[in-house]
PDB file of N, CA and C in Angstrom:
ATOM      1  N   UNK A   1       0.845  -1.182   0.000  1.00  0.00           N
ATOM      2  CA  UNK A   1       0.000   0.000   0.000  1.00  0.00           C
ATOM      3  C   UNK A   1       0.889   1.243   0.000  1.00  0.00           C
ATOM      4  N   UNK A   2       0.758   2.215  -0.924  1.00  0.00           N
ATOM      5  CA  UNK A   2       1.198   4.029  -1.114  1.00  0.00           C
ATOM      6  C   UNK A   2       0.977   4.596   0.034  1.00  0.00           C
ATOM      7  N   UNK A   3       1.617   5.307  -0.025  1.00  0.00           N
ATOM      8  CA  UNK A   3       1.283   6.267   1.466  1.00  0.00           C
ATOM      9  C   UNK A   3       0.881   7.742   0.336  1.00  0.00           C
ATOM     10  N   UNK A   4      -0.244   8.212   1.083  1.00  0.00           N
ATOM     11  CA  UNK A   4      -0.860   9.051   0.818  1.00  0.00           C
ATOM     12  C   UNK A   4      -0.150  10.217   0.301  1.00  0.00           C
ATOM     13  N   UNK A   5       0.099  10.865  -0.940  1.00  0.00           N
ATOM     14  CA  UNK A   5       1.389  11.950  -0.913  1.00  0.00           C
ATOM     15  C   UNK A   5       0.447  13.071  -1.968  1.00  0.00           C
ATOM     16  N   UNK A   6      -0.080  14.134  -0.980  1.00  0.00           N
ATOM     17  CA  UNK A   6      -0.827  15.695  -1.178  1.00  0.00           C
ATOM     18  C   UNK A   6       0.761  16.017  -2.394  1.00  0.00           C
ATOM     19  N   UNK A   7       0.247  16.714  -3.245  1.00  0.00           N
ATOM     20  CA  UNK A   7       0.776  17.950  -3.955  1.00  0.00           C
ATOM     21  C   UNK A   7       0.485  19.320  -3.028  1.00  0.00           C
ATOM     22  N   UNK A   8       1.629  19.992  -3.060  1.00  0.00           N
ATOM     23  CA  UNK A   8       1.651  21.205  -2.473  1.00  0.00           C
ATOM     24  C   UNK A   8       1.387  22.209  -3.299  1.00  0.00           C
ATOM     25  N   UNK A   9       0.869  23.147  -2.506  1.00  0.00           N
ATOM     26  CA  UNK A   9       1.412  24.710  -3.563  1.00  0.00           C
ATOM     27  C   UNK A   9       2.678  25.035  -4.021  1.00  0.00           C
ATOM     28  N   UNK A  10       3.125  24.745  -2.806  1.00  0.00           N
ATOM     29  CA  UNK A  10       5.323  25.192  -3.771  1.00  0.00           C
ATOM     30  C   UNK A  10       5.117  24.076  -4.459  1.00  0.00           C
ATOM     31  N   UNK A  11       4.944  23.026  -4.707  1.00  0.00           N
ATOM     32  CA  UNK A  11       5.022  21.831  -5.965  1.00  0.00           C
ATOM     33  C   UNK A  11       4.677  22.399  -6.872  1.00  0.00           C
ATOM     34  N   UNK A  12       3.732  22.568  -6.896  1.00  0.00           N
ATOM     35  CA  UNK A  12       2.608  23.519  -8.340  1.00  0.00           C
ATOM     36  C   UNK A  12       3.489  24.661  -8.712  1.00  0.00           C
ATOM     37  N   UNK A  13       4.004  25.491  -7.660  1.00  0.00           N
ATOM     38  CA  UNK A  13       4.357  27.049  -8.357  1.00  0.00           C
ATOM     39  C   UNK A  13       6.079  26.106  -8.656  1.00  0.00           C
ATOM     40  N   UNK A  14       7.052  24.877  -8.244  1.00  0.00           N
ATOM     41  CA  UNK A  14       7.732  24.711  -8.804  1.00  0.00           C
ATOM     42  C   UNK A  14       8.047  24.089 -10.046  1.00  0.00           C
ATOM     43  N   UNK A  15       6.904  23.023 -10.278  1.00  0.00           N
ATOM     44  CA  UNK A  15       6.309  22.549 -11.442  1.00  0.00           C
ATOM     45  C   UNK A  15       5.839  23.468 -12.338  1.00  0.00           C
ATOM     46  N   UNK A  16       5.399  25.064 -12.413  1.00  0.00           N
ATOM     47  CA  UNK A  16       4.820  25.908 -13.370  1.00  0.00           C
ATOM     48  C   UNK A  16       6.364  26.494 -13.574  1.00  0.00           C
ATOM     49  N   UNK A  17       6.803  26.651 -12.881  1.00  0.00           N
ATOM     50  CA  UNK A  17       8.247  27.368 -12.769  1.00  0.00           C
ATOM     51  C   UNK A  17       9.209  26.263 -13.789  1.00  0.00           C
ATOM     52  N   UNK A  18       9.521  25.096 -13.825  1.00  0.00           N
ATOM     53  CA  UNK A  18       9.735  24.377 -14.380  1.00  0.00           C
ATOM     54  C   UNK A  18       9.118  24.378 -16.058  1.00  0.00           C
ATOM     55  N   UNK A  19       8.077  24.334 -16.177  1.00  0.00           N
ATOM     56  CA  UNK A  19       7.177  24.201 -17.107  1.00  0.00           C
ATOM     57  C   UNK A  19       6.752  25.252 -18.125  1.00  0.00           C
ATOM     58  N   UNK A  20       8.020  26.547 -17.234  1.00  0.00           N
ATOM     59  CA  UNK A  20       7.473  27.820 -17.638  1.00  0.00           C
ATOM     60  C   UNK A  20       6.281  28.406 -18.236  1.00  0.00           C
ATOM     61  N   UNK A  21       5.457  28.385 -17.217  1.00  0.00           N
ATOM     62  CA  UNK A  21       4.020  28.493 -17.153  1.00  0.00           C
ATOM     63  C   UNK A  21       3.389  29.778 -16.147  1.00  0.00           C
ATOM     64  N   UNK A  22       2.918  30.333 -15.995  1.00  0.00           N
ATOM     65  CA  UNK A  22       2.177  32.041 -15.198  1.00  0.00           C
ATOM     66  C   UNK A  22       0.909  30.362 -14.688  1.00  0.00           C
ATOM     67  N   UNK A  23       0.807  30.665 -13.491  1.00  0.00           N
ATOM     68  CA  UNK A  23      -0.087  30.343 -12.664  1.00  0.00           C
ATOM     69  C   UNK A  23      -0.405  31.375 -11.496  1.00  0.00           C
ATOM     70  N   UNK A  24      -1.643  31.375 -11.846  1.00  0.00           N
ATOM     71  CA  UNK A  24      -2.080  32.473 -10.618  1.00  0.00           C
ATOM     72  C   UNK A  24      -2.736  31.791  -9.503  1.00  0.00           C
ATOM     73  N   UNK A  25      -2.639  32.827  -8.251  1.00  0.00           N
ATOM     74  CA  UNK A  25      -2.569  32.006  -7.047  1.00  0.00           C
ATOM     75  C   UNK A  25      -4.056  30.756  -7.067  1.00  0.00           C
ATOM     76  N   UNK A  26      -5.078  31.522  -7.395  1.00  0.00           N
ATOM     77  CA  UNK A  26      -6.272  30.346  -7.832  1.00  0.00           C
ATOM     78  C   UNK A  26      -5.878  29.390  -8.323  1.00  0.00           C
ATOM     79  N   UNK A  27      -5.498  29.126  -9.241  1.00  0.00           N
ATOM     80  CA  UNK A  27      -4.642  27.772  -9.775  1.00  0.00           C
ATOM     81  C   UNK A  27      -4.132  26.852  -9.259  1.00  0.00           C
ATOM     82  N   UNK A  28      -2.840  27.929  -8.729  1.00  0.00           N
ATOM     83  CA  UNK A  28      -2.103  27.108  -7.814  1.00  0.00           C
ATOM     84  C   UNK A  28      -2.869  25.799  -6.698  1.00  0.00           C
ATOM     85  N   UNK A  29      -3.940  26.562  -6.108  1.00  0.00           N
ATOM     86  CA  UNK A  29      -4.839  25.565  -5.218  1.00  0.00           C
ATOM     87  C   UNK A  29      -5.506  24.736  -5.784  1.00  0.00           C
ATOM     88  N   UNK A  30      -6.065  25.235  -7.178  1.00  0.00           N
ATOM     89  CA  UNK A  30      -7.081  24.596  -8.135  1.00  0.00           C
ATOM     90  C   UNK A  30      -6.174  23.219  -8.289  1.00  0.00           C
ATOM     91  N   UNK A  31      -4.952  23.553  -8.666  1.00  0.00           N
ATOM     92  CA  UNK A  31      -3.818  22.040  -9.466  1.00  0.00           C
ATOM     93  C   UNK A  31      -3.333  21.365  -8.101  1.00  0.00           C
ATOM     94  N   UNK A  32      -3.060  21.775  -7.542  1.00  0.00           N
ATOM     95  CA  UNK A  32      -2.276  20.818  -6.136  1.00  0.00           C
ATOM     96  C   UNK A  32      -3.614  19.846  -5.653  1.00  0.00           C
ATOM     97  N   UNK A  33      -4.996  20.267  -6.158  1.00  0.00           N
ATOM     98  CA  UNK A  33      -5.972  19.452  -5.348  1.00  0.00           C
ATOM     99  C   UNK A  33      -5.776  18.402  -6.771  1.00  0.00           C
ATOM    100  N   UNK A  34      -5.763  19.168  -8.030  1.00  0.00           N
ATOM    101  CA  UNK A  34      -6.418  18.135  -8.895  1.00  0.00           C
ATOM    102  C   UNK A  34      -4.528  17.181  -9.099  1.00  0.00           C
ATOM    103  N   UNK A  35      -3.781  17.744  -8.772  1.00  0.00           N
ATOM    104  CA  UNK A  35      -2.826  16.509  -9.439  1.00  0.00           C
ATOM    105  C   UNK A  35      -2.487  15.627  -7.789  1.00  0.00           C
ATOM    106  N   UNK A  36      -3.150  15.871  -6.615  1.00  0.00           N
ATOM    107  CA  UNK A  36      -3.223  15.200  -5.463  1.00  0.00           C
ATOM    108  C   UNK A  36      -4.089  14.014  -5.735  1.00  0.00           C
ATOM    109  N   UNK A  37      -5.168  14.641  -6.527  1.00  0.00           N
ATOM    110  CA  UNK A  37      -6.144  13.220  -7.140  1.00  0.00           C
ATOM    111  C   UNK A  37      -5.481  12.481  -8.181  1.00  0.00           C
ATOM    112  N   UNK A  38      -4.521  12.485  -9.071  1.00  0.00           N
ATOM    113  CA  UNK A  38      -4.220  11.871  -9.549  1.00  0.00           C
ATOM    114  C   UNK A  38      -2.906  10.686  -8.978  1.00  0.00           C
ATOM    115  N   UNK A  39      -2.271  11.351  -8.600  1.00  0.00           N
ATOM    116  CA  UNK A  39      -1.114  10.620  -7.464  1.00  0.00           C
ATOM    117  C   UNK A  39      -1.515   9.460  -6.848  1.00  0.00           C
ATOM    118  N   UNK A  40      -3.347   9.803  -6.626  1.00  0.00           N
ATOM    119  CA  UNK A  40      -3.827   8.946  -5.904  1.00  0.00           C
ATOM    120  C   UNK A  40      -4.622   7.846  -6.396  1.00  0.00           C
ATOM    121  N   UNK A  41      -5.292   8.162  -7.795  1.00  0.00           N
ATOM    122  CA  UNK A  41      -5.684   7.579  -8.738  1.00  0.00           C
ATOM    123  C   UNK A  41      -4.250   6.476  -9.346  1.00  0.00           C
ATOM    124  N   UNK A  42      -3.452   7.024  -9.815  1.00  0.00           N
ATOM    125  CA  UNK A  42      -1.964   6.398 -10.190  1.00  0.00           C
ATOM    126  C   UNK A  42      -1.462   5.181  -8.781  1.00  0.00           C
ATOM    127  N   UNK A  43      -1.162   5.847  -7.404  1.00  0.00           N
ATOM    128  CA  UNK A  43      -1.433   4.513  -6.778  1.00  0.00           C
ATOM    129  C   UNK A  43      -2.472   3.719  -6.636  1.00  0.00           C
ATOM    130  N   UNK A  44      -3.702   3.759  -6.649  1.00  0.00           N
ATOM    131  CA  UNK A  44      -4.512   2.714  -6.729  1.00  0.00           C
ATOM    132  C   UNK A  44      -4.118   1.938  -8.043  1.00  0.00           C
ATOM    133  N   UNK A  45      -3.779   1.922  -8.844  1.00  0.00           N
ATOM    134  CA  UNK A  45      -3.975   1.440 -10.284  1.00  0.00           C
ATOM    135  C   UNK A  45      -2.463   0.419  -9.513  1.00  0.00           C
ATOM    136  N   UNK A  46      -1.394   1.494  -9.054  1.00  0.00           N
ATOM    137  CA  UNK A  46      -0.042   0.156  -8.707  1.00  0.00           C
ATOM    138  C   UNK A  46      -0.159  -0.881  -7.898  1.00  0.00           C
ATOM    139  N   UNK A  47      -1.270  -0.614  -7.329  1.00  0.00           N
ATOM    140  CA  UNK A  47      -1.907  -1.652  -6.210  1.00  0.00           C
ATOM    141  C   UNK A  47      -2.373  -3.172  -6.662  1.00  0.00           C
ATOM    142  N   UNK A  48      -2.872  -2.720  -7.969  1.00  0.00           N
ATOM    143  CA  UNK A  48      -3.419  -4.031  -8.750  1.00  0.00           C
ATOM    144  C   UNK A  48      -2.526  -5.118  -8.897  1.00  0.00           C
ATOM    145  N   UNK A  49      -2.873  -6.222  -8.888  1.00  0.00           N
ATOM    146  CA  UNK A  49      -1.248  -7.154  -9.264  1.00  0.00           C
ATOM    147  C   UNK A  49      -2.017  -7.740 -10.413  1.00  0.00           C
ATOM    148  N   UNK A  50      -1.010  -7.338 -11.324  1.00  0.00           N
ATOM    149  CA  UNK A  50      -0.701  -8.004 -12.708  1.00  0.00           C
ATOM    150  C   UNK A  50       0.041  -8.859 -13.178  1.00  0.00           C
ATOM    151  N   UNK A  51       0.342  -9.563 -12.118  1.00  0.00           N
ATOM    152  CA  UNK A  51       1.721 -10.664 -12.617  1.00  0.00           C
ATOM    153  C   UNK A  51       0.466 -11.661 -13.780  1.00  0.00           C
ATOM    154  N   UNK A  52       1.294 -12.307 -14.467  1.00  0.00           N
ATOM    155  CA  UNK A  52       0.525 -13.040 -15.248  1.00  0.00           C
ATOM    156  C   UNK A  52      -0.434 -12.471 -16.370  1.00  0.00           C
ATOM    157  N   UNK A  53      -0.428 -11.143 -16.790  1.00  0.00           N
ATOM    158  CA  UNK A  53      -1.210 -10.686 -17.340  1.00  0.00           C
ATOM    159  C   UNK A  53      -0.465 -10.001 -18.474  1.00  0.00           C
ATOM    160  N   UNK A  54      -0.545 -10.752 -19.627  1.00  0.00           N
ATOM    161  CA  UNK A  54       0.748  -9.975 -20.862  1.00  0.00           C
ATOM    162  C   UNK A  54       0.341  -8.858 -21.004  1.00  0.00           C
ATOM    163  N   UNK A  55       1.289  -7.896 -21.621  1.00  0.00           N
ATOM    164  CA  UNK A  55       1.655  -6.424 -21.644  1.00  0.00           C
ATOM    165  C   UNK A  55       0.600  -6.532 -22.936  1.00  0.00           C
ATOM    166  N   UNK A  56      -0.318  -5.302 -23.411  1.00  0.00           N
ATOM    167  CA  UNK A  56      -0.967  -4.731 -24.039  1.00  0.00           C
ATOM    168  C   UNK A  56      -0.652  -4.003 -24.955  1.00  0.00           C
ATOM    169  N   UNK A  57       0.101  -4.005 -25.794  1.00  0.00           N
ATOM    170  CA  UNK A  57       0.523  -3.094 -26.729  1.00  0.00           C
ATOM    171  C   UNK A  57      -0.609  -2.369 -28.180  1.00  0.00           C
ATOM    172  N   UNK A  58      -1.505  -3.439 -28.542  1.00  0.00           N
ATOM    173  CA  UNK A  58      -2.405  -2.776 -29.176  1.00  0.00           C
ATOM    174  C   UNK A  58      -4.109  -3.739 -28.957  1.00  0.00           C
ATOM    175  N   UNK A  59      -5.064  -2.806 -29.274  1.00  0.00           N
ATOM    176  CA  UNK A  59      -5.927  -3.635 -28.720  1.00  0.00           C
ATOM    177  C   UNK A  59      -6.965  -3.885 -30.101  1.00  0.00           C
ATOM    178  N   UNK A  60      -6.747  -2.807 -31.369  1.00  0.00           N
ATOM    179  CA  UNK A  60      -7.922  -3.188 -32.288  1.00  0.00           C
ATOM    180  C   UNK A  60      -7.677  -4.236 -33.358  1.00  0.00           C
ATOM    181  N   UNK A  61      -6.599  -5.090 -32.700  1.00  0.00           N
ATOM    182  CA  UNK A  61      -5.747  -6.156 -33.644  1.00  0.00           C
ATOM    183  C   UNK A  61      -5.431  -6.064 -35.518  1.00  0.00           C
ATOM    184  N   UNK A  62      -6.131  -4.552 -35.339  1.00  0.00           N
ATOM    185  CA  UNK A  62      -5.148  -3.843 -36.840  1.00  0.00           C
ATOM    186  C   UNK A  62      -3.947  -4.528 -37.013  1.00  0.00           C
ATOM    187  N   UNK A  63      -3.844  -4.467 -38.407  1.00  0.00           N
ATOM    188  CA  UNK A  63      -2.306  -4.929 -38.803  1.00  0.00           C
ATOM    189  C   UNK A  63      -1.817  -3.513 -39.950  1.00  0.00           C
ATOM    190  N   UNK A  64      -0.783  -3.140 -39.703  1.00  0.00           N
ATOM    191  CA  UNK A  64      -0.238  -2.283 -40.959  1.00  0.00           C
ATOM    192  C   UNK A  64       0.064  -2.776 -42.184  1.00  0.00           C
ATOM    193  N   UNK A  65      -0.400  -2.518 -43.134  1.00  0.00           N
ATOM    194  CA  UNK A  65      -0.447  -2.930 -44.892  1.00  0.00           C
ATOM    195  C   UNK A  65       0.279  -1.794 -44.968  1.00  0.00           C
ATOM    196  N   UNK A  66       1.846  -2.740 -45.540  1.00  0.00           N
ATOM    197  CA  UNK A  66       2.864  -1.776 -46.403  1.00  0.00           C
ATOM    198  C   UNK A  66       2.656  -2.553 -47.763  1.00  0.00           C
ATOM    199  N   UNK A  67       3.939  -2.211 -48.749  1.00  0.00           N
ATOM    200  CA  UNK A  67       4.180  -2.362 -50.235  1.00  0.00           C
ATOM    201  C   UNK A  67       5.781  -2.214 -49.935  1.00  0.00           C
ATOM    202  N   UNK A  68       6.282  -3.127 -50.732  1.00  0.00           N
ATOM    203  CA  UNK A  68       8.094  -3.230 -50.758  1.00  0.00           C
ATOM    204  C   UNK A  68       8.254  -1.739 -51.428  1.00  0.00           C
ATOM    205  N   UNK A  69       9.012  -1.118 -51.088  1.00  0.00           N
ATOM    206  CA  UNK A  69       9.904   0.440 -51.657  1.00  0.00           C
ATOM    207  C   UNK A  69      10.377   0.383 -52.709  1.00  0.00           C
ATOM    208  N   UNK A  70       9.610   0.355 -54.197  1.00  0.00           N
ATOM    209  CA  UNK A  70      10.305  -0.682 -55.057  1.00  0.00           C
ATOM    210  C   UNK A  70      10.436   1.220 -55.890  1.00  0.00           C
ATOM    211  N   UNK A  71      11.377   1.431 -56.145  1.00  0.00           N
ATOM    212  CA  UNK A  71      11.647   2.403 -57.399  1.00  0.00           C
ATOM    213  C   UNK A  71      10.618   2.490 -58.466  1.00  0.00           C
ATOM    214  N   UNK A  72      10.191   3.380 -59.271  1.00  0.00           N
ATOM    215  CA  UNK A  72       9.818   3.113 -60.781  1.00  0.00           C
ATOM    216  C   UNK A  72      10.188   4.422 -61.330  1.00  0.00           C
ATOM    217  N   UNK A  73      11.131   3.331 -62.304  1.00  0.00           N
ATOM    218  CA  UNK A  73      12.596   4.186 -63.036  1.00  0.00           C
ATOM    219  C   UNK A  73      11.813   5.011 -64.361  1.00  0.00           C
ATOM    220  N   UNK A  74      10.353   4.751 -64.434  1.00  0.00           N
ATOM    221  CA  UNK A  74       9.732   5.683 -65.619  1.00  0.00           C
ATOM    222  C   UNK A  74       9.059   6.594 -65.159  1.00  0.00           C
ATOM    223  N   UNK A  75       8.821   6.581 -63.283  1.00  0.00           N
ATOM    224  CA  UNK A  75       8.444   8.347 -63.309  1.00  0.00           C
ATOM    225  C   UNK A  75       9.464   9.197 -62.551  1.00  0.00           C
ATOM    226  N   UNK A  76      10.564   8.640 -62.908  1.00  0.00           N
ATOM    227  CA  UNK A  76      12.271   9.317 -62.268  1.00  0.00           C
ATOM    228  C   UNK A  76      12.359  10.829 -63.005  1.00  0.00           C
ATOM    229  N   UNK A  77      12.516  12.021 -62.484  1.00  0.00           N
ATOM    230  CA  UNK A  77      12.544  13.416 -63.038  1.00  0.00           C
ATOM    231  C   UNK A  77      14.293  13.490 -63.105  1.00  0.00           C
ATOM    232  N   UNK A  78      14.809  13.437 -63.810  1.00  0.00           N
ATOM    233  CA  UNK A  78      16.460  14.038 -63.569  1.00  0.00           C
ATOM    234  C   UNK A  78      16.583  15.217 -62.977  1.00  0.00           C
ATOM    235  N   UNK A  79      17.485  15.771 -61.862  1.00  0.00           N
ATOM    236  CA  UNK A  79      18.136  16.560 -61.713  1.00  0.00           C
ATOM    237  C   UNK A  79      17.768  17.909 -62.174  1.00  0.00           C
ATOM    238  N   UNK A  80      18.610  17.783 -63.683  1.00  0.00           N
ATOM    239  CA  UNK A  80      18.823  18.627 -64.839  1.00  0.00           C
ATOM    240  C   UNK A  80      17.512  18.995 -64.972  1.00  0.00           C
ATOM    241  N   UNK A  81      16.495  17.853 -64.924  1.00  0.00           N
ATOM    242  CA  UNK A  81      14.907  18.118 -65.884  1.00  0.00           C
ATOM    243  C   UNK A  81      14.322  18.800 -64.951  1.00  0.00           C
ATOM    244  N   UNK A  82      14.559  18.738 -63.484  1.00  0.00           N
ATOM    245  CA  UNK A  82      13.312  19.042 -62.636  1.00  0.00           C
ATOM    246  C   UNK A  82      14.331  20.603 -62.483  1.00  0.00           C
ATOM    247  N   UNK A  83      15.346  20.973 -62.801  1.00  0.00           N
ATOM    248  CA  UNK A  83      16.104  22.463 -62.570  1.00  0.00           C
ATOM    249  C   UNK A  83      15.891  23.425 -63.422  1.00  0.00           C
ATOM    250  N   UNK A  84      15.878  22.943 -64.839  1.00  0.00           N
ATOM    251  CA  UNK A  84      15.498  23.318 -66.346  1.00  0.00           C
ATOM    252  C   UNK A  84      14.692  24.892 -65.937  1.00  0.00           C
ATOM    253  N   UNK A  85      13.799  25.088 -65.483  1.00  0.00           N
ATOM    254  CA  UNK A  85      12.873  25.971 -65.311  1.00  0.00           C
ATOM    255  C   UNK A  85      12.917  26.801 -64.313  1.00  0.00           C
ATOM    256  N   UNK A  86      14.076  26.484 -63.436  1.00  0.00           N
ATOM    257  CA  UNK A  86      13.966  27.701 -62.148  1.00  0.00           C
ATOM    258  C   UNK A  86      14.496  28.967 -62.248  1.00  0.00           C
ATOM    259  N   UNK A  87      14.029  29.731 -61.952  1.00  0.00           N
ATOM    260  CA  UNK A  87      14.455  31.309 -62.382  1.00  0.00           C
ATOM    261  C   UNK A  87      16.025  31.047 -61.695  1.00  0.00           C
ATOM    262  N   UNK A  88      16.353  30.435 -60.527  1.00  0.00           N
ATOM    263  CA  UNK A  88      17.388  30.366 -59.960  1.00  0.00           C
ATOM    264  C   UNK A  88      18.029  29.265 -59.095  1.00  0.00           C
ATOM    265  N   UNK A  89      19.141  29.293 -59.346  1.00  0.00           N
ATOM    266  CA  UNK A  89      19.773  28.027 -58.460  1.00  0.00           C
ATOM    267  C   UNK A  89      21.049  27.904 -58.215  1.00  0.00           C
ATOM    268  N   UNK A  90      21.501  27.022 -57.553  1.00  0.00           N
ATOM    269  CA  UNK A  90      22.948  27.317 -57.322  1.00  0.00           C
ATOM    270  C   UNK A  90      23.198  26.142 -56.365  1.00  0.00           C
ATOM    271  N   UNK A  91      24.354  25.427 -57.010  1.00  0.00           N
ATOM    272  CA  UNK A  91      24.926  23.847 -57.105  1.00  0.00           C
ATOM    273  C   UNK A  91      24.040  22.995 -56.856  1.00  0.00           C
ATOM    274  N   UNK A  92      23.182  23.036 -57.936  1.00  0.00           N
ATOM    275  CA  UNK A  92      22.332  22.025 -58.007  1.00  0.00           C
ATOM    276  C   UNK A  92      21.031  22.354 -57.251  1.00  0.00           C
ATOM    277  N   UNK A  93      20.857  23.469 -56.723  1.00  0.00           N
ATOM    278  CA  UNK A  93      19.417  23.074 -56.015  1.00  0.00           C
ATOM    279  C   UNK A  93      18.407  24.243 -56.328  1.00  0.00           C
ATOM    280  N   UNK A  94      17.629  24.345 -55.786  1.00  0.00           N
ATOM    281  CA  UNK A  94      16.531  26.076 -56.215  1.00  0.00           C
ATOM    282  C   UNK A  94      17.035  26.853 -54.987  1.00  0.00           C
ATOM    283  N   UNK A  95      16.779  27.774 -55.579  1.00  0.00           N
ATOM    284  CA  UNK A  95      17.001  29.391 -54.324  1.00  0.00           C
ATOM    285  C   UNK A  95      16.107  30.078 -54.685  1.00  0.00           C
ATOM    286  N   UNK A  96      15.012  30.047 -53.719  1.00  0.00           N
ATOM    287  CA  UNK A  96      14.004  30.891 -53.389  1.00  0.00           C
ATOM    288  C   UNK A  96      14.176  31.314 -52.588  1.00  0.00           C
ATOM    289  N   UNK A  97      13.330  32.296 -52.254  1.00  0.00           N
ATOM    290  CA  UNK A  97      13.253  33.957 -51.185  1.00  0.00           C
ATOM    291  C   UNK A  97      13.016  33.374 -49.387  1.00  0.00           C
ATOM    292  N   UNK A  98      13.768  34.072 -49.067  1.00  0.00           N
ATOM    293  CA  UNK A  98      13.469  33.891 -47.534  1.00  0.00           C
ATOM    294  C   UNK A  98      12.051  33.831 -47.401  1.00  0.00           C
ATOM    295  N   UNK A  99      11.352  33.062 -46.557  1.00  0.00           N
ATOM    296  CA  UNK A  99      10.285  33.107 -46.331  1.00  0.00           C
ATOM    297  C   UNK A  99      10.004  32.908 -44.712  1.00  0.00           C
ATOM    298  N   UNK A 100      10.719  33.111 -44.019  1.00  0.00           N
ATOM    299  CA  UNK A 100      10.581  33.283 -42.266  1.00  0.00           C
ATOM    300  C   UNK A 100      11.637  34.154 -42.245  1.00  0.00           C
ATOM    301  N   UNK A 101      11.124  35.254 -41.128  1.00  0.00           N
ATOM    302  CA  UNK A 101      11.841  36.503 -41.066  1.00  0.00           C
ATOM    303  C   UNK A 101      12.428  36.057 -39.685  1.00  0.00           C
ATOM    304  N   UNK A 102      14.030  36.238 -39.335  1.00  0.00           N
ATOM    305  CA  UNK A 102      14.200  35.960 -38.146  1.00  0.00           C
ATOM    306  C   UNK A 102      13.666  37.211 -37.124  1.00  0.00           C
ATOM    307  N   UNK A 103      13.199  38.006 -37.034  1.00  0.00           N
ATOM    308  CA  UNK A 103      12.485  38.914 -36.214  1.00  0.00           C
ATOM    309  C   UNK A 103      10.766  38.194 -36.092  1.00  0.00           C
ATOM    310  N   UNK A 104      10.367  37.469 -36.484  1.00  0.00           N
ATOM    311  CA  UNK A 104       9.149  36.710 -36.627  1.00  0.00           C
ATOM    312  C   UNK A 104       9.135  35.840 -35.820  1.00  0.00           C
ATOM    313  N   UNK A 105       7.865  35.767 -34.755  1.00  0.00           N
ATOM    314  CA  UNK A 105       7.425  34.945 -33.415  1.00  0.00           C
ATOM    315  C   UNK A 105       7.091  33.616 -34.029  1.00  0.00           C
ATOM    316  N   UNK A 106       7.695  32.861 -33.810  1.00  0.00           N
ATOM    317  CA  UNK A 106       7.012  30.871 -33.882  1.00  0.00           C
ATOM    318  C   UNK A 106       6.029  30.821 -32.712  1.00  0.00           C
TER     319      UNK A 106
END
């Protein structure tokens, strides 16, 4: 059996701090209750004994349908053929315009 283990407020504001996250003080109380329930939810579940019970890896017994990686050498573009037309390039490849400004937020 787990011994009972509360999330704190300094947990929460060090976990947001970590996580670099703005939690306001409401929060803070709001998350220490709700990830206290989970801690606790998570030990009940370790409590279960599963010996004997194979690991689960998928359950809708799907199978993945591939195709061998096979080439086809008649819709191959050369190099040369697929460059033919670019306003610009240089050793071999296209040069187009910046299009992300490094002053620009991701």
């Amino acid at each position: 059996m787990h011994k009972a283990q509360n999330i704190t407020a300094d947990d929460v504001r060090k976990i947001a701090k970590l996580a670099n996250l703005k939690v306001s003080p409401d929060e803070v109380d709001k998350f220490a209750g709700q990830f206290s329930q989970t801690v606790e939810v998570v030990n009940e579940l370790n409590e279960i004994d599963t010996a004997g019970i194979p690991e689960t890896y998928q359950v809708t017994n799907l199978v993945n349908i591939t195709r061998d990686d096979v080439v086809d050498h008649s819709r191959i573009l050369s190099q040369e053929s697929a460059l033919s037309q670019a306003k610009k390039t240089h050793t071999s490849f296209f040069v187009v315009s910046r299009v992300i400004d490094s002053t620009d937020e991701i």
